[in-house]
N, C-alpha and C. Protein backbone atom coordinates (compact mmCIF):
# COMPACT_ATOMS: atom_id res chain seq x y z
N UNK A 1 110.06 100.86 101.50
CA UNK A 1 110.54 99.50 101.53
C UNK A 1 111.72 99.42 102.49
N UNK A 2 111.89 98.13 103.11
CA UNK A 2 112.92 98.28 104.06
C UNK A 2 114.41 97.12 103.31
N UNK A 3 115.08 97.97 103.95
CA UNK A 3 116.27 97.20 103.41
C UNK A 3 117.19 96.62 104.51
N UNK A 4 117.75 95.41 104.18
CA UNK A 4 118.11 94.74 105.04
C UNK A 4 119.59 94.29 104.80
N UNK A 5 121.07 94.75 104.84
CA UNK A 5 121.97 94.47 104.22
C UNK A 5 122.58 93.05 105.39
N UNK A 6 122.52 92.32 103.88
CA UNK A 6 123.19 91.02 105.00
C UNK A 6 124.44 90.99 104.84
N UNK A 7 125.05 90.83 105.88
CA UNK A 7 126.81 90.97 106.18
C UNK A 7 127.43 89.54 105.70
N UNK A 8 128.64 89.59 105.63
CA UNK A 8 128.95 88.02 105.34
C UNK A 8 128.81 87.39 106.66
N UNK A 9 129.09 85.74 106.17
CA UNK A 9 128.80 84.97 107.00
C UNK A 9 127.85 85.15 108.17
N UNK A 10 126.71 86.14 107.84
CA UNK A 10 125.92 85.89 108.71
C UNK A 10 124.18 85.02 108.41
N UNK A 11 123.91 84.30 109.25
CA UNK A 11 122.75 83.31 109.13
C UNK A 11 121.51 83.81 108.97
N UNK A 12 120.80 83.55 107.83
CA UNK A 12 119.61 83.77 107.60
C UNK A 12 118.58 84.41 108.44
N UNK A 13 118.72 83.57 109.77
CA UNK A 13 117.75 83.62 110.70
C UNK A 13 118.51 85.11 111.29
N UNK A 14 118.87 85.03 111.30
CA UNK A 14 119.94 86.75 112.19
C UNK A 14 119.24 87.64 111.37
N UNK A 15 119.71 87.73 109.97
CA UNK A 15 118.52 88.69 109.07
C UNK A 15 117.35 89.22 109.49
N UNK A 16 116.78 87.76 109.42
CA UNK A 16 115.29 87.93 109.07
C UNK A 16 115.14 88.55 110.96
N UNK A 17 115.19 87.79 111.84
CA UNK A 17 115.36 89.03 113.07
C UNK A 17 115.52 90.36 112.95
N UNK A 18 116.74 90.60 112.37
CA UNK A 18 116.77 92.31 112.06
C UNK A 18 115.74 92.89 111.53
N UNK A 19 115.10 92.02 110.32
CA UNK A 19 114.15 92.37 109.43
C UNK A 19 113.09 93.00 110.32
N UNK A 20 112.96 91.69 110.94
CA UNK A 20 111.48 91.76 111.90
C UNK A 20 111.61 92.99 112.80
N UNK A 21 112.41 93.26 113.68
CA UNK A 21 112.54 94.37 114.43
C UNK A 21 112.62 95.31 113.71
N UNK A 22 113.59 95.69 112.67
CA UNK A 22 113.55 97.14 112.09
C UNK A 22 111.97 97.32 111.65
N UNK A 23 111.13 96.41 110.76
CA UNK A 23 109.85 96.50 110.34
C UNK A 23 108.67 96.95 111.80
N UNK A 24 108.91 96.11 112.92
CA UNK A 24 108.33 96.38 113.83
C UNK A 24 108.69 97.80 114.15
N UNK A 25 109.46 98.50 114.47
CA UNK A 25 110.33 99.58 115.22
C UNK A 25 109.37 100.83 113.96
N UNK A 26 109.37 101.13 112.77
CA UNK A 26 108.96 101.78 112.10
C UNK A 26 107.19 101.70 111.83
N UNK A 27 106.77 100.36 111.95
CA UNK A 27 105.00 100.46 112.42
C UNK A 27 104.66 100.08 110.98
N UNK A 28 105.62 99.10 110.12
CA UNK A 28 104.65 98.57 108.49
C UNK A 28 103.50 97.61 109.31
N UNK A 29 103.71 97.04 109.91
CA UNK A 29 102.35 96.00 110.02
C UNK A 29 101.41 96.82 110.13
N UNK A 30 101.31 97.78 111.49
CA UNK A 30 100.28 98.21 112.04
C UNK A 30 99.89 99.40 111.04
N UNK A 31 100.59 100.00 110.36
CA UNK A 31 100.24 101.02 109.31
C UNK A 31 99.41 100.54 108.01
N UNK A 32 99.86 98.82 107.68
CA UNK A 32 99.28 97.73 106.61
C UNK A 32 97.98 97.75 106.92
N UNK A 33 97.84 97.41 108.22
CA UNK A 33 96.65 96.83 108.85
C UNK A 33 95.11 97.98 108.83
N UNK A 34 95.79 99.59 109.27
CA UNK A 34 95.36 100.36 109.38
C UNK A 34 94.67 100.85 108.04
N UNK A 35 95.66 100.78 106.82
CA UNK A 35 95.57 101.17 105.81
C UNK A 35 94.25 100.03 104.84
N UNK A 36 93.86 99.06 105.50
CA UNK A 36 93.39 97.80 104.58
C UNK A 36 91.69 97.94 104.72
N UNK A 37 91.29 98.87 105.57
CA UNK A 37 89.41 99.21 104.86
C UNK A 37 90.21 100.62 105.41
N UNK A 38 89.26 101.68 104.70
CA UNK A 38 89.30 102.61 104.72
C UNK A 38 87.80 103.28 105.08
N UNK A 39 87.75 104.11 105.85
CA UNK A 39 86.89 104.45 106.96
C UNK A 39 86.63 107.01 106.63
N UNK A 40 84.93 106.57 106.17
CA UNK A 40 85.66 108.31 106.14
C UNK A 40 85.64 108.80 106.90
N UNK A 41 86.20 110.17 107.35
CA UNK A 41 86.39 110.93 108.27
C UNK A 41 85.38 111.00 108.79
N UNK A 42 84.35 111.12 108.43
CA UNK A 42 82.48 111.53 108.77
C UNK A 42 82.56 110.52 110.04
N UNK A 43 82.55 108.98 109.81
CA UNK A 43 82.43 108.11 110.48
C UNK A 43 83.47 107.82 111.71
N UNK A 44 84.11 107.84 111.24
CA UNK A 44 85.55 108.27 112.27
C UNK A 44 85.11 108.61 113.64
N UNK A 45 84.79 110.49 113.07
CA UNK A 45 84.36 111.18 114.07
C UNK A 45 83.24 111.09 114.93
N UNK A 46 82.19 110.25 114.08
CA UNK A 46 80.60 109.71 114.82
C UNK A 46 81.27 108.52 115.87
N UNK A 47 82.16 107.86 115.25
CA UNK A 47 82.58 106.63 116.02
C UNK A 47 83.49 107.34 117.84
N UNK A 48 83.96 108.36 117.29
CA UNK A 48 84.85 108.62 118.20
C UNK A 48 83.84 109.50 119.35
N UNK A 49 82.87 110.33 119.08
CA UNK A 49 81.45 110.89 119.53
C UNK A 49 81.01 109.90 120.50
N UNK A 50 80.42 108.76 119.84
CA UNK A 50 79.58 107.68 120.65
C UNK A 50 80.42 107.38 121.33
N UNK A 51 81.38 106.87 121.19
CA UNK A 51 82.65 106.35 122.53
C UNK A 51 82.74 107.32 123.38
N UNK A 52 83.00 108.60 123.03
CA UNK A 52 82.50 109.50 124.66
C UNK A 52 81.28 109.80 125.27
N UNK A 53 80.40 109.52 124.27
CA UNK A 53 79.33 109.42 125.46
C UNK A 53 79.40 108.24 126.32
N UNK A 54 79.60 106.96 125.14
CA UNK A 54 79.05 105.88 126.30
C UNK A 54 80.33 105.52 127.52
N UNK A 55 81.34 106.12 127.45
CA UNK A 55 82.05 107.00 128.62
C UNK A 55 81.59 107.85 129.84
N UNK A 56 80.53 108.63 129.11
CA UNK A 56 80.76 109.40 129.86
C UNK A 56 79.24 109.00 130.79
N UNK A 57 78.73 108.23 129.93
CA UNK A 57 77.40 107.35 130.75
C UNK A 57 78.04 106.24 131.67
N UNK A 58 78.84 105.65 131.01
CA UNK A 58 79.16 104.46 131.58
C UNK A 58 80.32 104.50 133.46
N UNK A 59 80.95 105.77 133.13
CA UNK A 59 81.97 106.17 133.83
C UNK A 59 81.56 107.32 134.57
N UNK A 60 80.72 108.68 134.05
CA UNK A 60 80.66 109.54 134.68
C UNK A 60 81.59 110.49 134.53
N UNK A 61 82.96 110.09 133.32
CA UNK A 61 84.17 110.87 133.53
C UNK A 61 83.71 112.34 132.69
């Protein structure tokens, strides 16, 4: 959980900025996002397989 100490007299909106950047800077969204279907390893690796072939068809690399 992130913590956000608000100083005196400072404005809401200043916070919630900090908020947003410290949250961004550490990766909760993209870790939320990541975390929200879950995928097994099996598939993962088939997924990550086919993407180099059709690489390596598509590109030659």
């Amino acid at each position: 959980m992130i913590i956000i100490d608000v100083k005196e007299k400072e404005s809401i909106d200043k916070a919630l900025r900090r908020y947003k950047r410290k949250s961004q800077q550490i990766g909760v969204i993209k870790e939320l996002r990541r975390r929200k279907h879950f995928t097994k390893p099996s598939v993962e690796r088939r997924a990550e397989v086919l993407k180099a072939a059709y690489k390596i068809k598509k590109f030659g690399v």
